[in-house]
PDB file of N, CA and C in Angstrom:
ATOM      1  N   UNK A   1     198.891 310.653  64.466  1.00  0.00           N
ATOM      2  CA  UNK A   1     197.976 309.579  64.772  1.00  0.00           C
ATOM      3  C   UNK A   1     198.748 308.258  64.692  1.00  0.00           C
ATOM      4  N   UNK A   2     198.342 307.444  65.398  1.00  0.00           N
ATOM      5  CA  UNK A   2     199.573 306.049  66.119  1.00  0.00           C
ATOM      6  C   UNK A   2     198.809 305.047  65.231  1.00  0.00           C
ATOM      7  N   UNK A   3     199.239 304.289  65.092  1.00  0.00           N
ATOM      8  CA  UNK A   3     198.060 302.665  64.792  1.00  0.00           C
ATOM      9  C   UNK A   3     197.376 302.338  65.185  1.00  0.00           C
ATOM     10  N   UNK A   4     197.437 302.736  66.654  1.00  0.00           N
ATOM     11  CA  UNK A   4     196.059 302.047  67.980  1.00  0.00           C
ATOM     12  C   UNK A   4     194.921 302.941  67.562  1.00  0.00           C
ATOM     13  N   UNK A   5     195.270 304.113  67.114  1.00  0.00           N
ATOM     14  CA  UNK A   5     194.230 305.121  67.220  1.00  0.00           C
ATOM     15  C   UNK A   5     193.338 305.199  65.501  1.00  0.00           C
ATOM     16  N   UNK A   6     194.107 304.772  64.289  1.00  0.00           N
ATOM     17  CA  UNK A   6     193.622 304.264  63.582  1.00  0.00           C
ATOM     18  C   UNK A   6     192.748 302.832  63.256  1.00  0.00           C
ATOM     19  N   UNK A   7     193.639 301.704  64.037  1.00  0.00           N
ATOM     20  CA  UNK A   7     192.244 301.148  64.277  1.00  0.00           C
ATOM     21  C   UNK A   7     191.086 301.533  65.012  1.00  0.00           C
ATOM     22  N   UNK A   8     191.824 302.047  65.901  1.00  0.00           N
ATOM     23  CA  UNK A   8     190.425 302.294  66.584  1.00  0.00           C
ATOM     24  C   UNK A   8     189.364 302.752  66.347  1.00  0.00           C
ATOM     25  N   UNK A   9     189.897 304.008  65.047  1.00  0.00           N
ATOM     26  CA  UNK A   9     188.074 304.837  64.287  1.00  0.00           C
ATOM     27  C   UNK A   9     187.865 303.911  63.483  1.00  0.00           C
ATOM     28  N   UNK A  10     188.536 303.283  63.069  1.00  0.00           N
ATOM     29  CA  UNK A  10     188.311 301.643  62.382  1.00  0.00           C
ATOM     30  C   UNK A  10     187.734 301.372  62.323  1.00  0.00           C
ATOM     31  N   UNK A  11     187.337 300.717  63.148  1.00  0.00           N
ATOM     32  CA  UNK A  11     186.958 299.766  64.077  1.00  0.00           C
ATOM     33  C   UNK A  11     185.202 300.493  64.539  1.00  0.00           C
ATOM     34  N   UNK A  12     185.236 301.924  64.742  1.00  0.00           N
ATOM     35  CA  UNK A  12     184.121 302.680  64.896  1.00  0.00           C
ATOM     36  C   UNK A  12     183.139 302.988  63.432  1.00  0.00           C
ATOM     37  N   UNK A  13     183.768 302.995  62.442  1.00  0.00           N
ATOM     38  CA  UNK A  13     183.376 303.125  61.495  1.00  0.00           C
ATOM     39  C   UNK A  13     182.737 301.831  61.172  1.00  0.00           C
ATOM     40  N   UNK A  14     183.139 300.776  60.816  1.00  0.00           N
ATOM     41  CA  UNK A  14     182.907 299.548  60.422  1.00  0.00           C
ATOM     42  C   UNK A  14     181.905 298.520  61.734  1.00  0.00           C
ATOM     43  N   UNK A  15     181.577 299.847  62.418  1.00  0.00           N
ATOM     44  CA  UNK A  15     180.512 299.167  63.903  1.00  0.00           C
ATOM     45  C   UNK A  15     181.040 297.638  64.188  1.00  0.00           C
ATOM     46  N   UNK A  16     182.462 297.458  64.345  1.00  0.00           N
ATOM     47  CA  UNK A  16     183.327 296.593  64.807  1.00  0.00           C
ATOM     48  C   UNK A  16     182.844 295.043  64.105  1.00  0.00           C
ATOM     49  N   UNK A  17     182.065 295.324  62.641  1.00  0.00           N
ATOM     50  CA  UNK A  17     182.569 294.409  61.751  1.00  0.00           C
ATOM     51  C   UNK A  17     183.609 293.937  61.052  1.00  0.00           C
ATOM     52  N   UNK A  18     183.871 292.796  60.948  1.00  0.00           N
ATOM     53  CA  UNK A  18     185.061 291.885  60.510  1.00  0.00           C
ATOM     54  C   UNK A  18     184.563 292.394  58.809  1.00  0.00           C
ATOM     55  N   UNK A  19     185.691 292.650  58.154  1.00  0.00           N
ATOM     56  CA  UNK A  19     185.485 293.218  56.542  1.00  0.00           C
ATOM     57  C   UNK A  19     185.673 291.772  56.084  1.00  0.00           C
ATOM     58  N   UNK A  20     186.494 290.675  56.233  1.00  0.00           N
ATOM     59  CA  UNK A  20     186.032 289.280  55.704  1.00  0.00           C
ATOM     60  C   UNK A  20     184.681 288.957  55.772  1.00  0.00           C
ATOM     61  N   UNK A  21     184.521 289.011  56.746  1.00  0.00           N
ATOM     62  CA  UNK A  21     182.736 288.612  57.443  1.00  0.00           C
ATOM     63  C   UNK A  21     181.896 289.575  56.546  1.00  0.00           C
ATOM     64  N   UNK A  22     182.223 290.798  56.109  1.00  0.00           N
ATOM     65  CA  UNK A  22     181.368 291.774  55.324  1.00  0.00           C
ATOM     66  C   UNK A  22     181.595 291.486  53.687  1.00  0.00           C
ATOM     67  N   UNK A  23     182.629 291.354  53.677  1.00  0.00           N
ATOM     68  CA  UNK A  23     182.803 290.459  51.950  1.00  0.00           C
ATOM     69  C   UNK A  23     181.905 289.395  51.640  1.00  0.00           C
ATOM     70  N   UNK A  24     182.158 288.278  52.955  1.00  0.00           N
ATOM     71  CA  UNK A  24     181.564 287.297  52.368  1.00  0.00           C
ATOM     72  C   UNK A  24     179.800 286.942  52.596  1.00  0.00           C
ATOM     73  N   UNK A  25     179.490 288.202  53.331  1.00  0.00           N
ATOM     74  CA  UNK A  25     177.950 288.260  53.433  1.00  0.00           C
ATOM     75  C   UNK A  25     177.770 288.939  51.874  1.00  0.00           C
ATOM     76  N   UNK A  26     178.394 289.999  51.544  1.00  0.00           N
ATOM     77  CA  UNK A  26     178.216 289.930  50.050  1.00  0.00           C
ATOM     78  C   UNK A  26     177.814 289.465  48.935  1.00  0.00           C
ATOM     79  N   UNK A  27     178.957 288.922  49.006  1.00  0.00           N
ATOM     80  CA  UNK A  27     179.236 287.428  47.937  1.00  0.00           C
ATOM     81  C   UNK A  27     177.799 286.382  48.233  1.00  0.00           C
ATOM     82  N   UNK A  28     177.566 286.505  49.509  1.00  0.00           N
ATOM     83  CA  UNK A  28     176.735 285.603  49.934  1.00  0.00           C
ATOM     84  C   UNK A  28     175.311 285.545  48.990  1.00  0.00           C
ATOM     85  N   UNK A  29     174.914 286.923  49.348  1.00  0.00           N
ATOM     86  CA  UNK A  29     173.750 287.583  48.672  1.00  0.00           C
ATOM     87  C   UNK A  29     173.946 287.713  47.298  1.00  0.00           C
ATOM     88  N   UNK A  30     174.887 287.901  46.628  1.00  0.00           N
ATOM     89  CA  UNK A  30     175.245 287.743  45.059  1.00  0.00           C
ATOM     90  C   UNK A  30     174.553 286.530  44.783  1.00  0.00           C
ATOM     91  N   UNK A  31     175.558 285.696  45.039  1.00  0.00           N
ATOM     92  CA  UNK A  31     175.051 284.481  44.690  1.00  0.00           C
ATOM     93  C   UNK A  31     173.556 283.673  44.712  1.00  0.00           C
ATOM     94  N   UNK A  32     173.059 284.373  46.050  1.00  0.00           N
ATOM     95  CA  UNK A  32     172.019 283.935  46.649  1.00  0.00           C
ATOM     96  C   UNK A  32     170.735 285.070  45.285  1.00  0.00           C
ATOM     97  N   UNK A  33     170.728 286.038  44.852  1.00  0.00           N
ATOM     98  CA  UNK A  33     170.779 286.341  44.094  1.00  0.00           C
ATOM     99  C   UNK A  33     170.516 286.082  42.537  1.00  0.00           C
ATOM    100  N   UNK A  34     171.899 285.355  42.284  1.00  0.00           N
ATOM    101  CA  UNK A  34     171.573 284.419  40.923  1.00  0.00           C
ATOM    102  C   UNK A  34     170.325 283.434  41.202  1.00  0.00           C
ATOM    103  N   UNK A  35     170.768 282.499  41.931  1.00  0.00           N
ATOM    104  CA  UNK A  35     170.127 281.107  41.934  1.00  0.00           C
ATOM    105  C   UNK A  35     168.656 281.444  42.506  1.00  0.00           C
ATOM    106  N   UNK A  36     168.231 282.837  42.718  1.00  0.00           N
ATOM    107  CA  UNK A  36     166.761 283.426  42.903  1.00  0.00           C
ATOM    108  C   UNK A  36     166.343 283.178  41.510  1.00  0.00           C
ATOM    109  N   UNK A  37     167.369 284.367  40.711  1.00  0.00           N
ATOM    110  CA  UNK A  37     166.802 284.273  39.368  1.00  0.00           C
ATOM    111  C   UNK A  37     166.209 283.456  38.479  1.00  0.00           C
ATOM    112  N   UNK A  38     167.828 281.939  38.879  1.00  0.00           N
ATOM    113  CA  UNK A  38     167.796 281.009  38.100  1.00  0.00           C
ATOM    114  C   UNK A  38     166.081 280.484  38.558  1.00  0.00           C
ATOM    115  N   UNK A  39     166.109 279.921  39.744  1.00  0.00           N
ATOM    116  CA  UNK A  39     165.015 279.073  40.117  1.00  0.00           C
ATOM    117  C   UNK A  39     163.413 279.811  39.440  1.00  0.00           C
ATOM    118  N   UNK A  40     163.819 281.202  39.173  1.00  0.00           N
ATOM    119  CA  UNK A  40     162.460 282.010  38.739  1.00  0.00           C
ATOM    120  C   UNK A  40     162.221 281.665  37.592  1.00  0.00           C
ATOM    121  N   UNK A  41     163.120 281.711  36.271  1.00  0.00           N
ATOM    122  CA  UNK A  41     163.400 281.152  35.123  1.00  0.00           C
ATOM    123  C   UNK A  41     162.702 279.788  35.050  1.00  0.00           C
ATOM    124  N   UNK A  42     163.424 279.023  35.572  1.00  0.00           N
ATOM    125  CA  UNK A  42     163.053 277.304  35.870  1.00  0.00           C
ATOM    126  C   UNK A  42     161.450 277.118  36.173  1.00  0.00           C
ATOM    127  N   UNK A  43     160.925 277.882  37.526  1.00  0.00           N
ATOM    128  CA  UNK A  43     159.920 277.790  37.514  1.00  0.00           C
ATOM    129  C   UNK A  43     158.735 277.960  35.908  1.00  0.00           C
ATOM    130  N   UNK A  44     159.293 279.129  35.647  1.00  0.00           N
ATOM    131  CA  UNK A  44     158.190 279.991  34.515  1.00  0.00           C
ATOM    132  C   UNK A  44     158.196 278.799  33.777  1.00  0.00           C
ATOM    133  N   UNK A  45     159.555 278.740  33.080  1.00  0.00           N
ATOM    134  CA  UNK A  45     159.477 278.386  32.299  1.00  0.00           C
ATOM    135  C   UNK A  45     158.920 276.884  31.980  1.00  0.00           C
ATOM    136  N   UNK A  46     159.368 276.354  33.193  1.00  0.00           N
ATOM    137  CA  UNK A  46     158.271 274.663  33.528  1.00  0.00           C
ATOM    138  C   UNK A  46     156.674 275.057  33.455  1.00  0.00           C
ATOM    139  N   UNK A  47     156.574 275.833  34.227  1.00  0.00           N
ATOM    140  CA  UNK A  47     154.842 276.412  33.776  1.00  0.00           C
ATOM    141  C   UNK A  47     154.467 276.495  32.768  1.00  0.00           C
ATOM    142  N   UNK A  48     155.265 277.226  31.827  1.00  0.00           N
ATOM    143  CA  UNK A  48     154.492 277.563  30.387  1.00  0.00           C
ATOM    144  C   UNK A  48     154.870 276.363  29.394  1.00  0.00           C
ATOM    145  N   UNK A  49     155.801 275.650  29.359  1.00  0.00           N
ATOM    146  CA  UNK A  49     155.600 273.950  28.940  1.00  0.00           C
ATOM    147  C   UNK A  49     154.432 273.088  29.451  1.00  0.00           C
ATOM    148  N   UNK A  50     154.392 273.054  30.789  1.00  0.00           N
ATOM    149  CA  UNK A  50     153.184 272.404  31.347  1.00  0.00           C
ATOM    150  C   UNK A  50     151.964 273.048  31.827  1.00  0.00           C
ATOM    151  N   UNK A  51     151.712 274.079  31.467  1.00  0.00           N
ATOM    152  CA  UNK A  51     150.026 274.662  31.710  1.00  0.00           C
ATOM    153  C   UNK A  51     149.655 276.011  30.319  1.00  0.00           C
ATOM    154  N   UNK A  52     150.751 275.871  29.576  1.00  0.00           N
ATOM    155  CA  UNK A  52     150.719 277.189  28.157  1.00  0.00           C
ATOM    156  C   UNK A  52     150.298 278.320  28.745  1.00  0.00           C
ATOM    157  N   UNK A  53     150.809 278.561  30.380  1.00  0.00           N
ATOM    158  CA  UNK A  53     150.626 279.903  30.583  1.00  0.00           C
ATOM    159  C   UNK A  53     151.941 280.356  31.374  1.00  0.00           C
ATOM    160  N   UNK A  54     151.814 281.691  31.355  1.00  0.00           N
ATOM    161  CA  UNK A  54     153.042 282.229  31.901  1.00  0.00           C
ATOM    162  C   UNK A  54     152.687 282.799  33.672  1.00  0.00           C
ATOM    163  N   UNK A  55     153.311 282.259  34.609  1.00  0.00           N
ATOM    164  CA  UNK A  55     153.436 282.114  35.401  1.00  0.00           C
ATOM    165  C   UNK A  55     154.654 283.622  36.285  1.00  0.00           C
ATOM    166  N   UNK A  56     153.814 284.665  37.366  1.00  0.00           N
ATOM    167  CA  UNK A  56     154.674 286.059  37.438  1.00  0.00           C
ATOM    168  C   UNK A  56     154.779 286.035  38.745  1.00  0.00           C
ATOM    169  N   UNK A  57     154.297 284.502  39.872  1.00  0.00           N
ATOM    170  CA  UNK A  57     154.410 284.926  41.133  1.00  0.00           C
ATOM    171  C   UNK A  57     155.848 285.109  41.707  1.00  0.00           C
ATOM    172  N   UNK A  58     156.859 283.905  41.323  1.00  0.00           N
ATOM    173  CA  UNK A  58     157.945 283.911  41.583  1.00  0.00           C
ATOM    174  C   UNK A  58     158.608 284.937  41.286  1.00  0.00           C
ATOM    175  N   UNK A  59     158.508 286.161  40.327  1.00  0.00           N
ATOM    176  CA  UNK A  59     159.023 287.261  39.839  1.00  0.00           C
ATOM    177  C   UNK A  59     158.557 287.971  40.818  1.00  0.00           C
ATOM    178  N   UNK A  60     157.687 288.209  41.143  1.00  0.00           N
ATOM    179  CA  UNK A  60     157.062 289.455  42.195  1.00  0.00           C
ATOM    180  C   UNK A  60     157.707 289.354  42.903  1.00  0.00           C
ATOM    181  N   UNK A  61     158.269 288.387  43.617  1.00  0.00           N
ATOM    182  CA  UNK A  61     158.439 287.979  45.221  1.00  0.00           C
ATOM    183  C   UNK A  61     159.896 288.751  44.988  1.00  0.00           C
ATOM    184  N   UNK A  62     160.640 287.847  43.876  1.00  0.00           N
ATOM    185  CA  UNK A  62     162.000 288.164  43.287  1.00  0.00           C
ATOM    186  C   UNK A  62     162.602 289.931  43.205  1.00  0.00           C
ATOM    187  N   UNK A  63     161.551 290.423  42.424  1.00  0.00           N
ATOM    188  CA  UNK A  63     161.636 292.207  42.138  1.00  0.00           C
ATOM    189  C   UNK A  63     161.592 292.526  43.766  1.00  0.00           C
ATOM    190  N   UNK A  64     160.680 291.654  44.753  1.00  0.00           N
ATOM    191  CA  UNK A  64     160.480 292.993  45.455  1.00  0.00           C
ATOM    192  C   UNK A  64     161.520 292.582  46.212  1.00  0.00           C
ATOM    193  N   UNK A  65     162.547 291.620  46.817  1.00  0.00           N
ATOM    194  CA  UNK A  65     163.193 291.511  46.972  1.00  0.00           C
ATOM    195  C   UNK A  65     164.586 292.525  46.884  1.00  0.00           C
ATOM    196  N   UNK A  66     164.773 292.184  45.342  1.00  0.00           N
ATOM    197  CA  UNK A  66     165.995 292.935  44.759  1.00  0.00           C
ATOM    198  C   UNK A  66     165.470 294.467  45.355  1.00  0.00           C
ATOM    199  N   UNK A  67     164.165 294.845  44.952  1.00  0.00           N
ATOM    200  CA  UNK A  67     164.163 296.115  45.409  1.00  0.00           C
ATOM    201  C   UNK A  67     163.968 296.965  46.476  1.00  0.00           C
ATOM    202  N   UNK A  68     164.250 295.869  47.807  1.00  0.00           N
ATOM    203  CA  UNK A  68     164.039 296.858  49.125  1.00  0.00           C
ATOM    204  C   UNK A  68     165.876 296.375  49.121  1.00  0.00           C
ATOM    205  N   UNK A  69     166.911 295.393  48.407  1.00  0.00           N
ATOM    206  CA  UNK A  69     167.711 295.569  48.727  1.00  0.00           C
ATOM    207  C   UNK A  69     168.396 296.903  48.181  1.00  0.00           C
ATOM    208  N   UNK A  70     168.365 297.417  46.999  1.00  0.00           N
ATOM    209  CA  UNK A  70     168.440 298.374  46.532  1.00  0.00           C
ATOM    210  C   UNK A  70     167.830 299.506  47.414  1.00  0.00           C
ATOM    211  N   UNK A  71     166.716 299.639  47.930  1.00  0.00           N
ATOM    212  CA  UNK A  71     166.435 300.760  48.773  1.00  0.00           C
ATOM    213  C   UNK A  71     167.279 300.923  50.242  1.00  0.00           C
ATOM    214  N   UNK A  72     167.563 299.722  50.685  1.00  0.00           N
ATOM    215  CA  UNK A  72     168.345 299.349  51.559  1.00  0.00           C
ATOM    216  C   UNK A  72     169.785 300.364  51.645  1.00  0.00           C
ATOM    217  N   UNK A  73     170.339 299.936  50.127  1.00  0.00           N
ATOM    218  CA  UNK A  73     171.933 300.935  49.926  1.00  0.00           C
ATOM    219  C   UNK A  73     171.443 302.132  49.518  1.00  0.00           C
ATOM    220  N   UNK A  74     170.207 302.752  49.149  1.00  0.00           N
ATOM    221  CA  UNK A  74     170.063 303.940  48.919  1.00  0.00           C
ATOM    222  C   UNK A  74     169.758 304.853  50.528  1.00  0.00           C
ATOM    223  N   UNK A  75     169.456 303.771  51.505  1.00  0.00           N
ATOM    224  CA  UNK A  75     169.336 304.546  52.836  1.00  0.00           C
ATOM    225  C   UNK A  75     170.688 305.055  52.916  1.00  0.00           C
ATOM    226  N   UNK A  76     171.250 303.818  53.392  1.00  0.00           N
ATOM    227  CA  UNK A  76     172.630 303.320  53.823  1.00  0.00           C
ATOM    228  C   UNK A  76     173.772 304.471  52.742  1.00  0.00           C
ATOM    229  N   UNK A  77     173.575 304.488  51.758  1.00  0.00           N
ATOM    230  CA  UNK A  77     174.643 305.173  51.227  1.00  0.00           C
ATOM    231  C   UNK A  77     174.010 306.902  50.233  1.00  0.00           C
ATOM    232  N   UNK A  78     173.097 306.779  50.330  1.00  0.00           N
ATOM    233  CA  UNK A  78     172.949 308.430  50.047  1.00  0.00           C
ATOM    234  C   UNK A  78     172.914 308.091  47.971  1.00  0.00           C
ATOM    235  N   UNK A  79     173.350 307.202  47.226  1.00  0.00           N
ATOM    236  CA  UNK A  79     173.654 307.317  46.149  1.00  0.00           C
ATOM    237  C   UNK A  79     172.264 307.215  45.316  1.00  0.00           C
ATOM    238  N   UNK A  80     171.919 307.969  44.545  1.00  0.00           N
ATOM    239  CA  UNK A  80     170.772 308.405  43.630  1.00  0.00           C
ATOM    240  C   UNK A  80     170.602 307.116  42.351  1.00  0.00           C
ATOM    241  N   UNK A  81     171.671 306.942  42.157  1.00  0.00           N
ATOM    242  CA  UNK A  81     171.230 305.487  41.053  1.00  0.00           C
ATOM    243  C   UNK A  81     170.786 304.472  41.396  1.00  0.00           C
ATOM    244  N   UNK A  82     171.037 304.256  43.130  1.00  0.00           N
ATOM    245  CA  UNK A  82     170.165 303.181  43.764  1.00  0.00           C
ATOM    246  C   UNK A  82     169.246 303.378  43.769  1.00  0.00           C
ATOM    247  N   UNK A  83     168.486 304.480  44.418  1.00  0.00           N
ATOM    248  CA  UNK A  83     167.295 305.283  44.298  1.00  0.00           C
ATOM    249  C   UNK A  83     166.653 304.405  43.175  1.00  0.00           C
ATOM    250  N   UNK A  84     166.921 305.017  41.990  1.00  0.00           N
ATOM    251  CA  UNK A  84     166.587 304.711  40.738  1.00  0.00           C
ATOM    252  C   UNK A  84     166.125 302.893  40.473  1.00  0.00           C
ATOM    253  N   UNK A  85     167.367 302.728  40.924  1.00  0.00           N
ATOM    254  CA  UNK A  85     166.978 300.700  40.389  1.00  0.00           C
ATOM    255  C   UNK A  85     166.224 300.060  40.945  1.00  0.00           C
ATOM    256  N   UNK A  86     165.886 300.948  42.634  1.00  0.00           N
ATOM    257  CA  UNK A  86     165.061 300.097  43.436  1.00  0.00           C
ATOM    258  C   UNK A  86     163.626 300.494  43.153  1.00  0.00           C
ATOM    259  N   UNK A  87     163.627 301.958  42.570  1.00  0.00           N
ATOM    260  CA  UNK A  87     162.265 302.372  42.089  1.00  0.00           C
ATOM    261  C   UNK A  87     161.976 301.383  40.955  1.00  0.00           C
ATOM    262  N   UNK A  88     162.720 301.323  40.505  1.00  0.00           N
ATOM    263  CA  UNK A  88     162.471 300.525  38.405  1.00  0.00           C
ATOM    264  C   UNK A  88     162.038 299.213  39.471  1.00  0.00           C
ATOM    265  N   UNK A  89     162.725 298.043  39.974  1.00  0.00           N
ATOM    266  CA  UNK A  89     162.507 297.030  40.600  1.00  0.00           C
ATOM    267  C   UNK A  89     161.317 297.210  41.657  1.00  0.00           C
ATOM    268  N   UNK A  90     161.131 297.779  42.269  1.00  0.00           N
ATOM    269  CA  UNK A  90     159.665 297.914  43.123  1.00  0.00           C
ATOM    270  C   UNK A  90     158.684 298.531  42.274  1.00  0.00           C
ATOM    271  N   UNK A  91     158.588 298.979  41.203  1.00  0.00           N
ATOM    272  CA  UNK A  91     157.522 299.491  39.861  1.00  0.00           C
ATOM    273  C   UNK A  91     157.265 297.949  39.221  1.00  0.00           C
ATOM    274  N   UNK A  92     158.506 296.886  38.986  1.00  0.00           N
ATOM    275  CA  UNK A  92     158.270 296.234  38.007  1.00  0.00           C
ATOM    276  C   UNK A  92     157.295 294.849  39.253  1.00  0.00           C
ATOM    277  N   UNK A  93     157.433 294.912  40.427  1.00  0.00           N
ATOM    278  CA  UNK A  93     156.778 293.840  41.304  1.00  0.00           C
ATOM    279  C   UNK A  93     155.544 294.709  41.667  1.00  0.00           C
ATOM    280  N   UNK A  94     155.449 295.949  41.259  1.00  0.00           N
ATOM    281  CA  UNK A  94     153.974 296.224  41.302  1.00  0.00           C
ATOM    282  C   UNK A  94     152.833 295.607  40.041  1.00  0.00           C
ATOM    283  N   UNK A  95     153.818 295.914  39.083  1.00  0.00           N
ATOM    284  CA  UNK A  95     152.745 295.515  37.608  1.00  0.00           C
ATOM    285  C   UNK A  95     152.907 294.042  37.519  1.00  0.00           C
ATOM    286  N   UNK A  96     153.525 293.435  37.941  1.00  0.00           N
ATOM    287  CA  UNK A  96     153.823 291.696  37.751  1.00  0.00           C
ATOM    288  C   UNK A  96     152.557 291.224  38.740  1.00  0.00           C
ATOM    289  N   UNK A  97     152.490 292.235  40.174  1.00  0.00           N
ATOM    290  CA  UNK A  97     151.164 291.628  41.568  1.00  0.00           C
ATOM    291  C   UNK A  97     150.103 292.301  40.638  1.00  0.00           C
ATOM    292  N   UNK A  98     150.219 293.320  39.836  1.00  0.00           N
ATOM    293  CA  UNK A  98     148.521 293.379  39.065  1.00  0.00           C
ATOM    294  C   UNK A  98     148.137 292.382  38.015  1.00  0.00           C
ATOM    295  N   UNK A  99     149.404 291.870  36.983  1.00  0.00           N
ATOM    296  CA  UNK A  99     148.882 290.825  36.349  1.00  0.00           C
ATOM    297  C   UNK A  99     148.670 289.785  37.147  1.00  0.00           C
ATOM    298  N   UNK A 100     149.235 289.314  38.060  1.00  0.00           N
ATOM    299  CA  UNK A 100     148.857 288.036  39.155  1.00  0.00           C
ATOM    300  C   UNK A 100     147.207 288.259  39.533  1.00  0.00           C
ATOM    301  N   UNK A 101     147.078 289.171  39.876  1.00  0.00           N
ATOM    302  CA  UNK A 101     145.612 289.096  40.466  1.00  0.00           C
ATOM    303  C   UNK A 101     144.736 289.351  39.484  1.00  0.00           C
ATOM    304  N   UNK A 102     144.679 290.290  38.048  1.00  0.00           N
ATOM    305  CA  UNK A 102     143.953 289.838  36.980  1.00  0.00           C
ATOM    306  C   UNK A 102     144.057 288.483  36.718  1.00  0.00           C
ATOM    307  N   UNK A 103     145.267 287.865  36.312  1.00  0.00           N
ATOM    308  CA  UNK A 103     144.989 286.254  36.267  1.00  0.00           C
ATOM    309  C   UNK A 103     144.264 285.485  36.901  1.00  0.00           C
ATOM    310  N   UNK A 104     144.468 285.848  38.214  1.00  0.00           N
ATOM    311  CA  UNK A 104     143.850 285.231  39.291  1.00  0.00           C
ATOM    312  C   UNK A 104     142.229 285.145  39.228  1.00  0.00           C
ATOM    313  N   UNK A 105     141.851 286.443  39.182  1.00  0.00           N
ATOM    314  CA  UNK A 105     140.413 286.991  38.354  1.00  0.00           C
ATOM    315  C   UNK A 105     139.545 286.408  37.481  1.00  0.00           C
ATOM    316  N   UNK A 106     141.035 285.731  36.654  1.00  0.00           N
ATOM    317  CA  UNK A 106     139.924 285.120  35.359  1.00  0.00           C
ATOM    318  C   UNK A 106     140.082 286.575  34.013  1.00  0.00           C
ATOM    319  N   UNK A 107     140.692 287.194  34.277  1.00  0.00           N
ATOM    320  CA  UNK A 107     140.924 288.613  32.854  1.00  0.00           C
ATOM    321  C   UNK A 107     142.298 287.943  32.196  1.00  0.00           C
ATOM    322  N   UNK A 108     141.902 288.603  31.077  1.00  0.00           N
ATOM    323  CA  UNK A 108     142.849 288.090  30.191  1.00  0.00           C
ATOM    324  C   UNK A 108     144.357 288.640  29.891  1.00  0.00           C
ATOM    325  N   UNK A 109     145.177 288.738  30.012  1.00  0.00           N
ATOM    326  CA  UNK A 109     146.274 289.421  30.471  1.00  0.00           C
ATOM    327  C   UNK A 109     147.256 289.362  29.207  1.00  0.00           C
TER     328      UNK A 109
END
């Protein structure tokens, strides 16, 4: 097998994505990622200084997020611990949207 012909399944494999371009969409989402978190934190935690309640919308949105990306690499890559984190993360934005809407309700949570 020559070089031309190694890039070339390369090149087929990687559906003629640039692996810089695939790093830094990565990185991208990492980051993008944190500063979800952070801003979720920030939010709550400004809420429960200024209204003495705890505040779970920004978390919902957040979990379900993280967890279709996680279901995402469990399509994409077959691996069972993804499975797992995206279940734990799409379980935990289910019970966060039931306390939201008891709150919402007026029940005491």
């Amino acid at each position: 097998m020559n070089k031309e012909e190694i890039l070339s399944r390369s090149r087929k494999e990687l559906k003629n994505s640039d692996l810089v371009e695939m790093q830094t969409s990565y990185q991208a989402g990492n980051i993008a990622g944190r500063v979800g978190a952070t801003m979720c934190i920030l939010i709550s935690v400004i809420a429960r200084i200024l209204t003495d309640e705890y505040i779970v919308s920004p978390w919902i949105i957040y979990f379900s997020i993280l967890g279709t990306n996680w279901l995402v690499r469990f399509i994409k890559l077959k691996r069972k611990t993804d499975l797992l984190v995206s279940l734990i993360f799409i379980a935990l934005a289910i019970v966060l949207f039931i306390v939201q809407v008891k709150q919402l309700t007026g029940a005491n949570v």
